[in-house]
C-alpha atoms as a PDB file:
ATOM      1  CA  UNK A   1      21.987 -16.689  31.573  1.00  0.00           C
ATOM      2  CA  UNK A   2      20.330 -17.221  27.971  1.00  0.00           C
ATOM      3  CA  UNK A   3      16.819 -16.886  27.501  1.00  0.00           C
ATOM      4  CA  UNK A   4      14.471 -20.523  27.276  1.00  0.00           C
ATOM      5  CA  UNK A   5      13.250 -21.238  24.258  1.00  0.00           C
ATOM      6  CA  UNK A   6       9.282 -20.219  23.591  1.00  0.00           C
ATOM      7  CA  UNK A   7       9.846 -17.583  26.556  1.00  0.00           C
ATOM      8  CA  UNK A   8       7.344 -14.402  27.434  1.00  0.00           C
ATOM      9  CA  UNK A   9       9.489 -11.651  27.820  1.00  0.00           C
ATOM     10  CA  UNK A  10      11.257  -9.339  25.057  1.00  0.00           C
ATOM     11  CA  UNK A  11      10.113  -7.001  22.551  1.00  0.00           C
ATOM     12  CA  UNK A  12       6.625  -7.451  20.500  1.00  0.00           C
ATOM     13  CA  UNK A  13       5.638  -5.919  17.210  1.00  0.00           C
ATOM     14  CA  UNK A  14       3.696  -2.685  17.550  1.00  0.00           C
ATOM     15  CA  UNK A  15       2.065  -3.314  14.259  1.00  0.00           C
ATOM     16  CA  UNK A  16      -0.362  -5.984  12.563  1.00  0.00           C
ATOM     17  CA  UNK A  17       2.043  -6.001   9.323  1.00  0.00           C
ATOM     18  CA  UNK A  18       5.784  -6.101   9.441  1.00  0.00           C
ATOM     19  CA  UNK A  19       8.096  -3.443   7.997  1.00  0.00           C
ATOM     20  CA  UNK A  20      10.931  -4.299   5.562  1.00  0.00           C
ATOM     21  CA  UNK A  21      14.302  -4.981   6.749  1.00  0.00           C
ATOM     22  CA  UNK A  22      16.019  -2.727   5.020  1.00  0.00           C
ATOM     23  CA  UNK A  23      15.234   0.816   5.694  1.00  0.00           C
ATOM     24  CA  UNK A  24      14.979   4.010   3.290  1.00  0.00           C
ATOM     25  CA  UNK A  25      17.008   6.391   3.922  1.00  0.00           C
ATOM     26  CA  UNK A  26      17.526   9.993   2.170  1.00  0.00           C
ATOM     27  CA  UNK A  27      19.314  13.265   3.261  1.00  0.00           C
ATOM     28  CA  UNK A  28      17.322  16.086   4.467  1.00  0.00           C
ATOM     29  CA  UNK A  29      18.606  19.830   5.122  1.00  0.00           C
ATOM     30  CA  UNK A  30      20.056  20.778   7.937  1.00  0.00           C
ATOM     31  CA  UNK A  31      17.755  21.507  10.838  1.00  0.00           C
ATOM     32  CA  UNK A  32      15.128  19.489   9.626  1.00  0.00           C
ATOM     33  CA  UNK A  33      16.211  16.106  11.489  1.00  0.00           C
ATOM     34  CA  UNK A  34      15.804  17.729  14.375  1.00  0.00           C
ATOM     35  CA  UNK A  35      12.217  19.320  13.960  1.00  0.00           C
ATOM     36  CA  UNK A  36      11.157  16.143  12.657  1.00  0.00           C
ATOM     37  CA  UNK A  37      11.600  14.430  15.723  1.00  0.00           C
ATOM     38  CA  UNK A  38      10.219  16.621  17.776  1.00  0.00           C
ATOM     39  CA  UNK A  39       6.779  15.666  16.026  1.00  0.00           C
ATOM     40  CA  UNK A  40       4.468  13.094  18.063  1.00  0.00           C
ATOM     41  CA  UNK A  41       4.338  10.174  16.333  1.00  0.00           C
ATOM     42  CA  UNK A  42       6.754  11.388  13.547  1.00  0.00           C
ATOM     43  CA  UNK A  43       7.530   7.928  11.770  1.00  0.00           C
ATOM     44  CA  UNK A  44       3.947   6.582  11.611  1.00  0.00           C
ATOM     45  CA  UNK A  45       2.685  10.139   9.848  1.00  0.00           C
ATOM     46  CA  UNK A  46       5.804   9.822   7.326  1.00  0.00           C
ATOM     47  CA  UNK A  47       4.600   6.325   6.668  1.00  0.00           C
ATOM     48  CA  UNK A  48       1.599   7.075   6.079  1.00  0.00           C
ATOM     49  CA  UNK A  49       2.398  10.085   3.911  1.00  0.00           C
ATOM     50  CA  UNK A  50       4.279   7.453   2.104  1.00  0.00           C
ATOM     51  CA  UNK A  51       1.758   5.544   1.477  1.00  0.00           C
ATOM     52  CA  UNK A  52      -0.292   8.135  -0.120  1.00  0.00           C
ATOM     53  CA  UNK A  53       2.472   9.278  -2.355  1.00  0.00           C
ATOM     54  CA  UNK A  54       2.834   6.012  -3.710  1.00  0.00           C
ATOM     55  CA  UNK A  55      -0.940   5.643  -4.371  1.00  0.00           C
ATOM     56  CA  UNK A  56      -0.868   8.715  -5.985  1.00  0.00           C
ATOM     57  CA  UNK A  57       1.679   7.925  -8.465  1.00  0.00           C
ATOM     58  CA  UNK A  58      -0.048   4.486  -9.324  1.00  0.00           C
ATOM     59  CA  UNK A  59       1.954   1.561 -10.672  1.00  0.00           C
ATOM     60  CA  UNK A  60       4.098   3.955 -13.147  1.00  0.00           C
ATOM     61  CA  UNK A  61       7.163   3.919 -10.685  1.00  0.00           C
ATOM     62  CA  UNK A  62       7.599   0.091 -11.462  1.00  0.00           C
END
């Protein structure tokens, strides 16, 4: 049975701004995958460390 149109149900954004649809990805050593997501709220933190990276660097990665 589809779903109606303008329906309630189904998945909602956890966050006021949207992430990009295409992810980054990069290799890591072994192990680390692992004890990285056995952190609380892993992704959020590496976001955020993100963030600061990039506004440490300033505009010169452009």
């Amino acid at each position: 049975m589809p779903f109606q149109k303008n329906h309630k149900l189904g998945a909602q954004p956890l966050n006021e701004e949207p992430f990009d649809k295409t992810p980054v990805c990069f290799n890591v050593r072994k192990g680390v995958r692992n004890k990285l997501k056995a952190i609380p709220d892993w992704k959020e933190r590496l976001r955020t460390f993100v963030d600061k990276l990039i506004e440490e660097t300033g505009d010169s990665c452009q």
